[in-house]
Protein backbone atom coordinates (compact mmCIF):
# COMPACT_ATOMS: atom_id res chain seq x y z
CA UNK A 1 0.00 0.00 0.00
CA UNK A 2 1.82 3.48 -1.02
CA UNK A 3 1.56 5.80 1.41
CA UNK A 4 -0.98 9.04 1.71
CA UNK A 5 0.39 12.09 0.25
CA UNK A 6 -0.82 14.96 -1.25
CA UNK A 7 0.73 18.52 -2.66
CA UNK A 8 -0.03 21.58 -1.13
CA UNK A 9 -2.60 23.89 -2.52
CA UNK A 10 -0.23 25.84 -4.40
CA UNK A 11 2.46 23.43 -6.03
CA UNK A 12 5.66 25.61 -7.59
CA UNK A 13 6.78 23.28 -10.81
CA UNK A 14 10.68 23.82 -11.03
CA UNK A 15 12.50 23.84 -14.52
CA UNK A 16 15.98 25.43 -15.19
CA UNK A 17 14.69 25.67 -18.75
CA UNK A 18 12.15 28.96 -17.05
CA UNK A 19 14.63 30.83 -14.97
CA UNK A 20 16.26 32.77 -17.02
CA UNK A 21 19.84 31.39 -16.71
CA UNK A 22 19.60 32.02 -12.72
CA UNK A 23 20.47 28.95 -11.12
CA UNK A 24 17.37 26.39 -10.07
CA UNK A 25 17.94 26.08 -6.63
CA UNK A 26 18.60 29.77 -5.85
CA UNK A 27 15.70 30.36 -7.23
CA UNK A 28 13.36 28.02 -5.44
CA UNK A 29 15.69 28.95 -2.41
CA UNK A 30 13.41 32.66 -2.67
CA UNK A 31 10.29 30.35 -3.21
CA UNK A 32 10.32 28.79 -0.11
CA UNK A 33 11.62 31.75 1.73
CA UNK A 34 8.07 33.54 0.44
CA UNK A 35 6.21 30.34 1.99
CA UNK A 36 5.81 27.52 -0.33
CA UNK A 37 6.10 24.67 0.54
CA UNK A 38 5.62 22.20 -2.25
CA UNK A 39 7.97 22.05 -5.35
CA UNK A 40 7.20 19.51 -8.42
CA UNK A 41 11.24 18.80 -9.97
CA UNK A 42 10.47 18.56 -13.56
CA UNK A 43 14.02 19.21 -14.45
CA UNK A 44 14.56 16.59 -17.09
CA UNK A 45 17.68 17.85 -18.94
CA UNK A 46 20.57 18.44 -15.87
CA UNK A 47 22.71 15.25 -15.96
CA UNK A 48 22.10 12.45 -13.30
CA UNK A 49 24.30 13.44 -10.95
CA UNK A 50 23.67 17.01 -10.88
CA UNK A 51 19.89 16.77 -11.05
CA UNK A 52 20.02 13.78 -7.91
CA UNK A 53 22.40 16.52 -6.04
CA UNK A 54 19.41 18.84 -6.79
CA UNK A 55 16.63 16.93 -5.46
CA UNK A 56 18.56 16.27 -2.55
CA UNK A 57 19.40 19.80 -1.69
CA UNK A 58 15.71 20.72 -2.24
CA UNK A 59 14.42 18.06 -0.76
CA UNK A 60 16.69 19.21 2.50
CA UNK A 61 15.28 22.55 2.03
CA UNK A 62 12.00 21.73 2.14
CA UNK A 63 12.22 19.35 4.36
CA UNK A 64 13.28 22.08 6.91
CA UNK A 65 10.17 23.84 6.50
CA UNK A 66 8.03 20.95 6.77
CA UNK A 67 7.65 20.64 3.07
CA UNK A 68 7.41 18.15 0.27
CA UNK A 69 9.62 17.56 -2.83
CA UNK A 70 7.74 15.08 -5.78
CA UNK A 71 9.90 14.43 -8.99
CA UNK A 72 9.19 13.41 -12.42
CA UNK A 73 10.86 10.05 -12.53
CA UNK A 74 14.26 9.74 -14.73
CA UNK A 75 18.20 9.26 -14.00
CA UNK A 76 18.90 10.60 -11.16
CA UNK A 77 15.52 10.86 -9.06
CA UNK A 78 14.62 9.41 -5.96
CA UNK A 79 15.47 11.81 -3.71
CA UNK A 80 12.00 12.84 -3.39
CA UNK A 81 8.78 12.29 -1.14
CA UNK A 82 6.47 11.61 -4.52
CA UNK A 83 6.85 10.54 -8.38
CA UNK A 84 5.12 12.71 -10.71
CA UNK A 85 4.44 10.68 -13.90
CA UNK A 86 3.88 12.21 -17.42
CA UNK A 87 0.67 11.31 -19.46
CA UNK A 88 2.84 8.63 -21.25
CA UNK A 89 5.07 7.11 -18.23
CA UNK A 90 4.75 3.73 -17.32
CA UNK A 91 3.49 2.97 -13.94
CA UNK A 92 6.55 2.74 -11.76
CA UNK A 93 7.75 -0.64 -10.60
CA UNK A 94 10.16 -2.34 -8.10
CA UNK A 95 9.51 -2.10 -4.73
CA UNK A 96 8.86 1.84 -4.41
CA UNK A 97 6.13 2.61 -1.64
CA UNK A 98 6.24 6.34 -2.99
CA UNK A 99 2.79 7.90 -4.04
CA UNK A 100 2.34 8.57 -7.28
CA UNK A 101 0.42 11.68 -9.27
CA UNK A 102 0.47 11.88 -13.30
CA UNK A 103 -0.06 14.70 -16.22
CA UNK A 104 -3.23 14.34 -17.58
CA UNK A 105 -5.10 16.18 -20.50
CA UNK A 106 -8.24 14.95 -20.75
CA UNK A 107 -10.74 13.76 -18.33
CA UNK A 108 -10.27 10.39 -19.61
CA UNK A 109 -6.73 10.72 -19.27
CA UNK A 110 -7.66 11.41 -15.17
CA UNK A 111 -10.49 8.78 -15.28
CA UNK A 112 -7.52 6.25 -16.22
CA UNK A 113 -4.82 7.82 -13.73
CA UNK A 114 -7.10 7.65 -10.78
CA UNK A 115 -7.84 3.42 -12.35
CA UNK A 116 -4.08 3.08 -12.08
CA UNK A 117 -4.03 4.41 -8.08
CA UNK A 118 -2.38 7.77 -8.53
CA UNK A 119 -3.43 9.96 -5.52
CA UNK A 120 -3.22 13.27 -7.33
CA UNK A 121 -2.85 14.67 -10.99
CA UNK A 122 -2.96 17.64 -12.75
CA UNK A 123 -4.80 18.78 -15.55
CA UNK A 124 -3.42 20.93 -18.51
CA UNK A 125 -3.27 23.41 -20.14
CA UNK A 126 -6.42 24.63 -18.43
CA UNK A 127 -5.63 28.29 -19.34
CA UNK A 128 -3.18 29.60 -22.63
CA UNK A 129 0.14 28.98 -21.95
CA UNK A 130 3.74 29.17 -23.26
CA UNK A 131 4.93 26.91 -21.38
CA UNK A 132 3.28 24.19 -22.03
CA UNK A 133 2.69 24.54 -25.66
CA UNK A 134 1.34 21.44 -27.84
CA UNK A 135 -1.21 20.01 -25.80
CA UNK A 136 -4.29 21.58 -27.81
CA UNK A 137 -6.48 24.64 -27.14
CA UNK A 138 -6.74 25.77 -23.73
CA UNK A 139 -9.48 23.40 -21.78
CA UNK A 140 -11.15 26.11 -19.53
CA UNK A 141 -11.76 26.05 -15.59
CA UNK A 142 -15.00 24.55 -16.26
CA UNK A 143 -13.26 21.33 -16.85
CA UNK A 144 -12.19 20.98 -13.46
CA UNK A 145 -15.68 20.03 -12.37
CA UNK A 146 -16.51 16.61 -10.85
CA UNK A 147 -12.85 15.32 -11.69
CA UNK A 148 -12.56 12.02 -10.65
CA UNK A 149 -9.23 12.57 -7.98
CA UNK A 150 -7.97 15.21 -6.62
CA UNK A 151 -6.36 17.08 -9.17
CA UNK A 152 -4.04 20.73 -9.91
CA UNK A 153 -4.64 22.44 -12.32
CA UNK A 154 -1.71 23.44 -14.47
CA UNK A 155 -1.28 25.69 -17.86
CA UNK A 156 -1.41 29.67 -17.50
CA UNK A 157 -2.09 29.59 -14.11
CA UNK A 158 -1.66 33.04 -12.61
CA UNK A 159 -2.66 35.75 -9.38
CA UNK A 160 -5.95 36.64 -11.69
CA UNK A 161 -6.92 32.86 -12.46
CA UNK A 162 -5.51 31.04 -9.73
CA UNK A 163 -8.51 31.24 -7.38
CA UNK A 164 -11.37 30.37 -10.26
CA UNK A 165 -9.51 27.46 -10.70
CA UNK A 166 -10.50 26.32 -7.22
CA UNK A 167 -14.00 27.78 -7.33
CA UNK A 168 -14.43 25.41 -10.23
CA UNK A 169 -13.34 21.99 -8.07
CA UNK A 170 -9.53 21.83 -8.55
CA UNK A 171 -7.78 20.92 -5.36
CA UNK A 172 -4.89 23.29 -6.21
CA UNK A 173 -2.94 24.75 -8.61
CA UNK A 174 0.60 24.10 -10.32
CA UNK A 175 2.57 27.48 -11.24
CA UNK A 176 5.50 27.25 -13.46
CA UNK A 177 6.28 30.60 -15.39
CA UNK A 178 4.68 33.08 -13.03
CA UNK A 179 6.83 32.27 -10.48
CA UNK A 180 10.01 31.20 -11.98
CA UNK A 181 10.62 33.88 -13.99
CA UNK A 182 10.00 36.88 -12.08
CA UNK A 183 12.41 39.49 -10.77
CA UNK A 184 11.32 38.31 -7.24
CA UNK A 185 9.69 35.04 -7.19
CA UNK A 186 9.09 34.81 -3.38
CA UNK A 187 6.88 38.03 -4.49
CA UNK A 188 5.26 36.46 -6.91
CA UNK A 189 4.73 32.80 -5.27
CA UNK A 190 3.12 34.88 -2.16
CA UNK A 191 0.39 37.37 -4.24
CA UNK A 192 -0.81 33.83 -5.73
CA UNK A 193 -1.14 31.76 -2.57
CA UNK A 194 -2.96 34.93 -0.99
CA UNK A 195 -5.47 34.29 -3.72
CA UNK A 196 -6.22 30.99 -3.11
CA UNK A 197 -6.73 32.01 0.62
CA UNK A 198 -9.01 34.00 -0.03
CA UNK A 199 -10.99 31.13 -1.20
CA UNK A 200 -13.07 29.10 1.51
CA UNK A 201 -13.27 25.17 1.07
C-alpha cells in the first residue's frame, strides 16, 4: 500500500529551462523563503548526478520547513517524497512505496490515472500557456468540475486565475512561469497563494 500524500494547494513546478539562466535552486531557495512549501522537480535535462544533487538539496530545504519535494521520474531521481508521472510514463515498478500523481489532458486521461491508483494529478493546459505549448487549445476552468481525484490544475495559471480554478473543483494549482521567472519570485509565489486564501473550502 503506497503511502498518503498529497501537494499543497499551491504546487511551484521547477524547470531550469524557465529561470532565465539564474540557477534552479537559488531560485526556489526565494520560493520557499516567500512560503511555499511544495515544489514539483520537472528538471529533465541536468545530468544524473547534478539533477540527484538537486533533489537532494531541495528536498533538504523543504524538508526544513516541513515541506514536500515530488519528482518526475528519470536518472537521477529518488530523492524525493512523490513521483510525478507524465501522461505517457509507465506505472513505476520495483519495490517503491512512494505515491504517485500523473499529467493528464483529458478527463479520460484522469479517469484512467485515478484506475491506475495515482493519488493526485494535474490537468493541462487549463488556461493559454507558453509553457506548455502542444497540448491543444486551452481546456477552460469549467473542466475541473466533478474530476474524478484530486487534481491541480496546471497551464497559464496566474494571481488573476488562480482562485477560479478552485472555485471550479480543482484541489490546487501548479505554477510554473509566473513564479520562476519573475524578478522576485518569493513576491510572486506569495500574491498567488494569498489568492487561493481567499478562497473558503
Amino acid at each position: 500500500m503506497r503511502q498518503a500524500l498529497l501537494p499543497p494547494r499551491l504546487l511551484v513546478v521547477a524547470d531550469a529551462a524557465f529561470t532565465g539562466g539564474r540557477p534552479l535552486l537559488a531560485v526556489v531557495r526565494e520560493v520557499v523563503a516567500g512560503g511555499a512549501r511544495g515544489v514539483w522537480l520537472r528538471d529533465k535535462q541536468a545530468a544524473p548526478g547534478d539533477r540527484r544533487r538537486l533533489a537532494e538539496d531541495l528536498a533538504e530545504l523543504l524538508h526544513a520547513v516541513g515541506g514536500v519535494l515530488i519528482e518526475s521520474p528519470g536518472p537521477g531521481s529518488g530523492a524525493g517524497d512523490g513521483i510525478h508521472l507524465g501522461a505517457t510514463d509507465p506505472w513505476p515498478g520495483g519495490a517503491s512505496q512512494a505515491p504517485v500523481g500523473r499529467s493528464c489532458h483529458s478527463l479520460s486521461e484522469l479517469s484512467g490515472a485515478s484506475a491506475e491508483g495515482c493519488q493526485w494529478a494535474t490537468l493541462s493546459p487549463i488556461y493559454r500557456s507558453g509553457s506548455k505549448p502542444g497540448y491543444g487549445p486551452p481546456l477552460g476552468p469549467a473542466a475541473l468540475n466533478a474530476v474524478p481525484l484530486p487534481t491541480w490544475a496546471l497551464g497559464g495559471v496566474d494571481a488573476e486565475n488562480a482562485a477560479e480554478c478552485l472555485e471550479h473543483g480543482a484541489a490546487g494549482v501548479a505554477v510554473m512561469g509566473p513564479v520562476l521567472r519573475s524578478p522576485d519570485p518569493a513576491a510572486a509565489f506569495a500574491k498567488i497563494q494569498h489568492r487561493l486564501d481567499e478562497v473558503q473550502r
